[in-house]
PDB file of N, CA and C in Angstrom:
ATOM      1  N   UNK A   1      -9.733  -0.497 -15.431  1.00  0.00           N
ATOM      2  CA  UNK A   1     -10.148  -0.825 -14.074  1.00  0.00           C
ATOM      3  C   UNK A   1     -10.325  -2.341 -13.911  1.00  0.00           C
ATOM      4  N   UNK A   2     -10.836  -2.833 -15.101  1.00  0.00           N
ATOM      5  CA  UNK A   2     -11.042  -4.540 -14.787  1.00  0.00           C
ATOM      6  C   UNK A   2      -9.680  -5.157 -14.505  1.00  0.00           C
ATOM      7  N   UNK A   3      -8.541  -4.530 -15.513  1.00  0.00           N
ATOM      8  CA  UNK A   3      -7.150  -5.397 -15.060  1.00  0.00           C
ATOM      9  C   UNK A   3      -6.851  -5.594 -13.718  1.00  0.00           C
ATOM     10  N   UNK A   4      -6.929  -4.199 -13.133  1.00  0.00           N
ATOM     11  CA  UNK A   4      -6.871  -3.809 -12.089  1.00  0.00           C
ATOM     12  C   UNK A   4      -7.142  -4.567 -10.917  1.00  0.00           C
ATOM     13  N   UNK A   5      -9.087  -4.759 -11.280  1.00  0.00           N
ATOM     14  CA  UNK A   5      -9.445  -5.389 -10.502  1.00  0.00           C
ATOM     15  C   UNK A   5      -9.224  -6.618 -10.012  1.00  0.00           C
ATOM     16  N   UNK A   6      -8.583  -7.475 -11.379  1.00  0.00           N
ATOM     17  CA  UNK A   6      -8.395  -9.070 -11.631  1.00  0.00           C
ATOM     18  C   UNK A   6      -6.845  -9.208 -10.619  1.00  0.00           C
ATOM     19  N   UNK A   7      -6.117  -7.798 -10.383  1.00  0.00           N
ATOM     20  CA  UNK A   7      -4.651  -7.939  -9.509  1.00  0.00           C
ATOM     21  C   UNK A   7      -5.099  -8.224  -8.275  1.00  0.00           C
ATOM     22  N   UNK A   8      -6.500  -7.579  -7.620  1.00  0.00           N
ATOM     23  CA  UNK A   8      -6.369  -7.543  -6.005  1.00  0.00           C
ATOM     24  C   UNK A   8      -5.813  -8.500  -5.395  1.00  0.00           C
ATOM     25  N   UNK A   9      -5.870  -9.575  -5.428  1.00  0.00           N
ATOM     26  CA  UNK A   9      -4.969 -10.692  -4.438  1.00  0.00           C
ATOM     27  C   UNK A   9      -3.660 -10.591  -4.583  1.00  0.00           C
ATOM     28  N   UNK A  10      -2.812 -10.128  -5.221  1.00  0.00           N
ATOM     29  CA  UNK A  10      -1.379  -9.946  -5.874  1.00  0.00           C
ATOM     30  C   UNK A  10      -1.412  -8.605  -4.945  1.00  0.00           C
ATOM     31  N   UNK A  11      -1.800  -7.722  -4.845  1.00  0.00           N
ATOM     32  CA  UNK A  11      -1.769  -6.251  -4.564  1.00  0.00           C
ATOM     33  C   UNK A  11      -2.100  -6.406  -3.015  1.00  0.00           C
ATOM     34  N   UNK A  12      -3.211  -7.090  -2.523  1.00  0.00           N
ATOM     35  CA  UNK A  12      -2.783  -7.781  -0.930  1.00  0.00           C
ATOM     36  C   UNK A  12      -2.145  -8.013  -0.500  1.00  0.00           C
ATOM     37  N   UNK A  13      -1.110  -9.167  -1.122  1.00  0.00           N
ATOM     38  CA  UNK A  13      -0.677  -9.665  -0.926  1.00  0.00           C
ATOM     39  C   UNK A  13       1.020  -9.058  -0.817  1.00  0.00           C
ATOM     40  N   UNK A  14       1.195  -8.266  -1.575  1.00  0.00           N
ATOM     41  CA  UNK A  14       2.391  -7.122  -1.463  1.00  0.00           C
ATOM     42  C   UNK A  14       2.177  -5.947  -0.547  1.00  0.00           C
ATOM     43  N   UNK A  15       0.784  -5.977  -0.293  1.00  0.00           N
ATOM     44  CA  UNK A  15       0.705  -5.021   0.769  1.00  0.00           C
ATOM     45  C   UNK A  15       1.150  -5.006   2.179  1.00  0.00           C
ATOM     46  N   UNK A  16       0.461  -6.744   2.503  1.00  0.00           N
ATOM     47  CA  UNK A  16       0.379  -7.310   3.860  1.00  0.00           C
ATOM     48  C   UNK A  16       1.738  -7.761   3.941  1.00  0.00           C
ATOM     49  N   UNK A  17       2.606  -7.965   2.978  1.00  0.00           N
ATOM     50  CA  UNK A  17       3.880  -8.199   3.056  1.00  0.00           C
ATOM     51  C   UNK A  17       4.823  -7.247   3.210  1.00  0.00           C
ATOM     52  N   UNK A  18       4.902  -5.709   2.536  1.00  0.00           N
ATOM     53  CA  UNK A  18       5.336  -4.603   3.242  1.00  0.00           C
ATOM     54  C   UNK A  18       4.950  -3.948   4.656  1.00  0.00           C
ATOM     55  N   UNK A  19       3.807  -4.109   5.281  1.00  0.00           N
ATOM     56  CA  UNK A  19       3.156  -3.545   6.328  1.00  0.00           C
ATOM     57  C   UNK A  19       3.333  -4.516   7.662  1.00  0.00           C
ATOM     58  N   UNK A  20       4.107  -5.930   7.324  1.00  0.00           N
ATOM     59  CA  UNK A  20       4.381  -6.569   8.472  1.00  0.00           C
ATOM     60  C   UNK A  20       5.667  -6.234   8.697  1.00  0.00           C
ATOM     61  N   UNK A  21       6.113  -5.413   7.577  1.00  0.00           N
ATOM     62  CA  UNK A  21       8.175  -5.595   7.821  1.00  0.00           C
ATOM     63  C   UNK A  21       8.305  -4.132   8.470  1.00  0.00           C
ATOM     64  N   UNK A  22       7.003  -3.170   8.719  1.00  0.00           N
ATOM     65  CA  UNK A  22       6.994  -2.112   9.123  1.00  0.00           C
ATOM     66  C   UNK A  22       7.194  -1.948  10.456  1.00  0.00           C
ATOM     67  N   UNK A  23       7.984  -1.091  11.505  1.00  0.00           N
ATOM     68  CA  UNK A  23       7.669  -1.278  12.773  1.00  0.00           C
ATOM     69  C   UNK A  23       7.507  -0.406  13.184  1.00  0.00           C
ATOM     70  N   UNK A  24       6.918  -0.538  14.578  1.00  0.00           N
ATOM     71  CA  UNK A  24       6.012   0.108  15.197  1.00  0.00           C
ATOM     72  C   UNK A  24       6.626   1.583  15.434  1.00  0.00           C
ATOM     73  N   UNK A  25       7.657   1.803  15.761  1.00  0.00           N
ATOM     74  CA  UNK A  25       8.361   3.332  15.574  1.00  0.00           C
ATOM     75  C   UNK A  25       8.217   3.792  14.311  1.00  0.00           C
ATOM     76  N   UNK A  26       8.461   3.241  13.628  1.00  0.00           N
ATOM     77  CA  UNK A  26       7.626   3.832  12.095  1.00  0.00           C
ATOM     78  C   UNK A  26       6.462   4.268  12.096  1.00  0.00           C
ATOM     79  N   UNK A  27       5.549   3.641  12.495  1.00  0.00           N
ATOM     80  CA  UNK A  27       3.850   4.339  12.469  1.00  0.00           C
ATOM     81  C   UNK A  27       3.674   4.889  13.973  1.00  0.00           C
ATOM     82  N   UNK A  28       4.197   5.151  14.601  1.00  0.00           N
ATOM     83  CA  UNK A  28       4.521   6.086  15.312  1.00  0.00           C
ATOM     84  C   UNK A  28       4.560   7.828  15.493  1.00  0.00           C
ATOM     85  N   UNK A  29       5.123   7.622  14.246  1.00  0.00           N
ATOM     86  CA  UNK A  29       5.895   8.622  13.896  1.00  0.00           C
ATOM     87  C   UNK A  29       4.740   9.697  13.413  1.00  0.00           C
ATOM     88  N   UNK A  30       4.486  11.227  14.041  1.00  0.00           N
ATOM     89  CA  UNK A  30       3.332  12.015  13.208  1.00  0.00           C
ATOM     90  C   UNK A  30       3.367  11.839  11.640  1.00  0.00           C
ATOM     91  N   UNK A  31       4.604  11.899  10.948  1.00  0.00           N
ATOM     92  CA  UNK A  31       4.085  11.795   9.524  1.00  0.00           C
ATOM     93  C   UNK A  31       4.438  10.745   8.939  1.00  0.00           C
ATOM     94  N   UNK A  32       4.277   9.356   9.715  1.00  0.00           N
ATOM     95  CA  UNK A  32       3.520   7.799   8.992  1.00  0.00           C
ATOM     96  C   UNK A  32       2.605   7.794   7.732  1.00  0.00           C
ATOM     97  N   UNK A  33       1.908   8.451   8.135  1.00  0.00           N
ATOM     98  CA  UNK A  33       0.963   7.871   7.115  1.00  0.00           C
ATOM     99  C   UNK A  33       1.033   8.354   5.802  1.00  0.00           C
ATOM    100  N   UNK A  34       2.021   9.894   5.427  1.00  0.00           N
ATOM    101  CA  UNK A  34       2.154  10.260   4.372  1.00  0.00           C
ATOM    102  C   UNK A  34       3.175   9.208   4.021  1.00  0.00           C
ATOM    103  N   UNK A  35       4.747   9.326   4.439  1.00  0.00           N
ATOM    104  CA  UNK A  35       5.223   7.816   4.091  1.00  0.00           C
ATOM    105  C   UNK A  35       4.556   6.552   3.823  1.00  0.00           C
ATOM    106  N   UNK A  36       3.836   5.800   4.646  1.00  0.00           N
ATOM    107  CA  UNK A  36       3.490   4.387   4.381  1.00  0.00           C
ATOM    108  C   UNK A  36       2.409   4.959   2.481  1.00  0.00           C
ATOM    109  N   UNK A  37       2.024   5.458   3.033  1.00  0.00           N
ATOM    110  CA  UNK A  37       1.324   5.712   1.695  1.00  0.00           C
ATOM    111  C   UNK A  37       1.848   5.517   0.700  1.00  0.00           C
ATOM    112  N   UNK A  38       2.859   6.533   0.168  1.00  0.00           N
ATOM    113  CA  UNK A  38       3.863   6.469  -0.927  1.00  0.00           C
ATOM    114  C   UNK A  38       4.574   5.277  -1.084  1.00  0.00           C
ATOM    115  N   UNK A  39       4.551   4.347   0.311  1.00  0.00           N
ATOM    116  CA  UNK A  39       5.655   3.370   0.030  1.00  0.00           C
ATOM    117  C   UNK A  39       4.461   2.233  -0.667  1.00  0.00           C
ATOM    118  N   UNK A  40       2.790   2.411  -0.120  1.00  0.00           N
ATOM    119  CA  UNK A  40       2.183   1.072  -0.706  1.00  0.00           C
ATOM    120  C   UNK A  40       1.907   1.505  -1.878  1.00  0.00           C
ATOM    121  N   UNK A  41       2.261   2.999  -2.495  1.00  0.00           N
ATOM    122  CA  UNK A  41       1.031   3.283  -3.605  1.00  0.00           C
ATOM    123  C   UNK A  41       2.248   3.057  -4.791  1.00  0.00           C
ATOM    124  N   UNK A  42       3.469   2.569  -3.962  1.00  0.00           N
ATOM    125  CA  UNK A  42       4.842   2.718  -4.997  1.00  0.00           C
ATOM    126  C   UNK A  42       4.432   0.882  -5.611  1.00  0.00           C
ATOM    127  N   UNK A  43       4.578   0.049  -4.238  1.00  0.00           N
ATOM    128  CA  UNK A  43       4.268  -0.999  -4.951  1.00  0.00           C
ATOM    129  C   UNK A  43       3.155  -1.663  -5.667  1.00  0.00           C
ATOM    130  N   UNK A  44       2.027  -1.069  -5.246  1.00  0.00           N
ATOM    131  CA  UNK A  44       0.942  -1.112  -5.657  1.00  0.00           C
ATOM    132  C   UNK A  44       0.728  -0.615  -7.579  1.00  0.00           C
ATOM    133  N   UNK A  45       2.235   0.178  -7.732  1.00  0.00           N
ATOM    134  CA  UNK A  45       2.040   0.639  -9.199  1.00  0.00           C
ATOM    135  C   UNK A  45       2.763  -0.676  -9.718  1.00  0.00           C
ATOM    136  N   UNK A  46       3.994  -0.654  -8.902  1.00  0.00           N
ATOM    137  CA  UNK A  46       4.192  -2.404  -9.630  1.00  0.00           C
ATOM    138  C   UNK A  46       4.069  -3.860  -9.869  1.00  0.00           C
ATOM    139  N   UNK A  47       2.955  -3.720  -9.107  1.00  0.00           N
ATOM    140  CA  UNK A  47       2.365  -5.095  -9.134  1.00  0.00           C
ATOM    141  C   UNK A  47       1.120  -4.596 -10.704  1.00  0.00           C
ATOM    142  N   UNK A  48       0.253  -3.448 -10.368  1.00  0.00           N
ATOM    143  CA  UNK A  48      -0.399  -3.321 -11.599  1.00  0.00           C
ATOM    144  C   UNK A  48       0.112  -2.749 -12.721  1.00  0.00           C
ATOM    145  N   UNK A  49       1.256  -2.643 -12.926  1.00  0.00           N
ATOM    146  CA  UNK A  49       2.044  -1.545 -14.120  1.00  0.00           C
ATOM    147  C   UNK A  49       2.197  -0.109 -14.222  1.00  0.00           C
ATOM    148  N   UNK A  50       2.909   0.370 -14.804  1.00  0.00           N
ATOM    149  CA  UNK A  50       2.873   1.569 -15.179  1.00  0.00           C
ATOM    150  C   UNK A  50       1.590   2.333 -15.655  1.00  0.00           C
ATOM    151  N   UNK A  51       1.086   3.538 -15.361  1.00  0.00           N
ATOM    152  CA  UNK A  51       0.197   4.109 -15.355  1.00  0.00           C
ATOM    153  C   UNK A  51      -1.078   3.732 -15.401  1.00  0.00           C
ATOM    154  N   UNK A  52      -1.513   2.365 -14.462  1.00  0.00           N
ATOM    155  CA  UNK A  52      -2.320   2.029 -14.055  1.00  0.00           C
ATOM    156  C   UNK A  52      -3.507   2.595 -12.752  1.00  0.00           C
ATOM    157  N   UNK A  53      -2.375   3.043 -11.830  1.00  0.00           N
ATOM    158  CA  UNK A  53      -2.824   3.144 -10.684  1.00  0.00           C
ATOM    159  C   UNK A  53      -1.999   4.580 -10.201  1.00  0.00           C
ATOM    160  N   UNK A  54      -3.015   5.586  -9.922  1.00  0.00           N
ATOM    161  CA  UNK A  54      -2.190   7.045  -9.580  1.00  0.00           C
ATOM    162  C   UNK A  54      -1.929   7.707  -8.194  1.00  0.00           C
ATOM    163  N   UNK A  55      -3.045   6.917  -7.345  1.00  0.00           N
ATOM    164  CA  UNK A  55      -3.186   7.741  -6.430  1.00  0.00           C
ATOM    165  C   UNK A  55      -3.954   6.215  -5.342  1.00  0.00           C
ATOM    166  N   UNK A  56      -3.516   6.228  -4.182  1.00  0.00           N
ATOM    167  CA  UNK A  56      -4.047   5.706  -3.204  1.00  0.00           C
ATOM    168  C   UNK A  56      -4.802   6.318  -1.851  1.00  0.00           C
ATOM    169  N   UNK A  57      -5.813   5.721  -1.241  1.00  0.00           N
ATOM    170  CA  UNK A  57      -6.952   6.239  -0.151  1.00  0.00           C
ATOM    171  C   UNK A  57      -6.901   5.481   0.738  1.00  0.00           C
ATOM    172  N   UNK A  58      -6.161   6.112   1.924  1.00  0.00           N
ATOM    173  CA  UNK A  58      -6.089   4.840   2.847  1.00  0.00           C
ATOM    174  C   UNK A  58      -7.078   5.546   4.011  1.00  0.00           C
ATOM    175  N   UNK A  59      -8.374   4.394   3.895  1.00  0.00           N
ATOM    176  CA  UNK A  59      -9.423   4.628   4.891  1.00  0.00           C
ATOM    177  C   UNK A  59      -9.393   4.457   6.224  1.00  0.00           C
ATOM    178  N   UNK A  60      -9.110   3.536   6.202  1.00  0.00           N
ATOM    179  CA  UNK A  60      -8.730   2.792   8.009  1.00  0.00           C
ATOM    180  C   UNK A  60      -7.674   1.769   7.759  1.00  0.00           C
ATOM    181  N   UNK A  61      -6.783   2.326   9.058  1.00  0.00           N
ATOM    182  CA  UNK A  61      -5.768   1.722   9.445  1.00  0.00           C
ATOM    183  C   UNK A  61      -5.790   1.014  10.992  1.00  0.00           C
ATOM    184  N   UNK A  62      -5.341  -0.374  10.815  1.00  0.00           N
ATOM    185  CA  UNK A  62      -6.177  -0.876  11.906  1.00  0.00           C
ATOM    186  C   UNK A  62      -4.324  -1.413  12.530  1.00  0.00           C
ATOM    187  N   UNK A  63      -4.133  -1.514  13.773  1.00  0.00           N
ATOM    188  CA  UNK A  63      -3.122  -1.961  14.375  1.00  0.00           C
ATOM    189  C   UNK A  63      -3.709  -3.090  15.596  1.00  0.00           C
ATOM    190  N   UNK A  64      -2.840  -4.157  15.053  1.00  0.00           N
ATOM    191  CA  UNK A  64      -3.039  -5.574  16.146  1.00  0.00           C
ATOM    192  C   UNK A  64      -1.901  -5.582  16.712  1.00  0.00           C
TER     193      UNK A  64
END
């Protein structure tokens, strides 16, 4: 968990960078959020490695 923890700015930072290239007909869509999920929890394994990270919780999703 500490490695983990020491990635968060790297793991932001790939986040906020997939989720701006997203568009709005995409989250649109009723089943968005199972997609976007899989797509951040995909990079989210490669920014922290292989069997680091299994499962993602996406609490609030905020749209500007």
């Amino acid at each position: 968990m500490e490695d983990v923890t020491k990635l968060i700015p790297r793991v932001m930072d790939v986040l906020n960078s997939y989720l701006r290239a997203v568009s709005l007909a995409d989250i649109e869509d009723p089943g968005a959020l199972v997609s976007l999920r899989a797509q951040m929890l995909r990079r989210v394994q490669l920014v922290t490695g292989e069997g680091r990270v299994r499962d993602l919780l996406v609490m609030e999703f905020v749209l500007n």
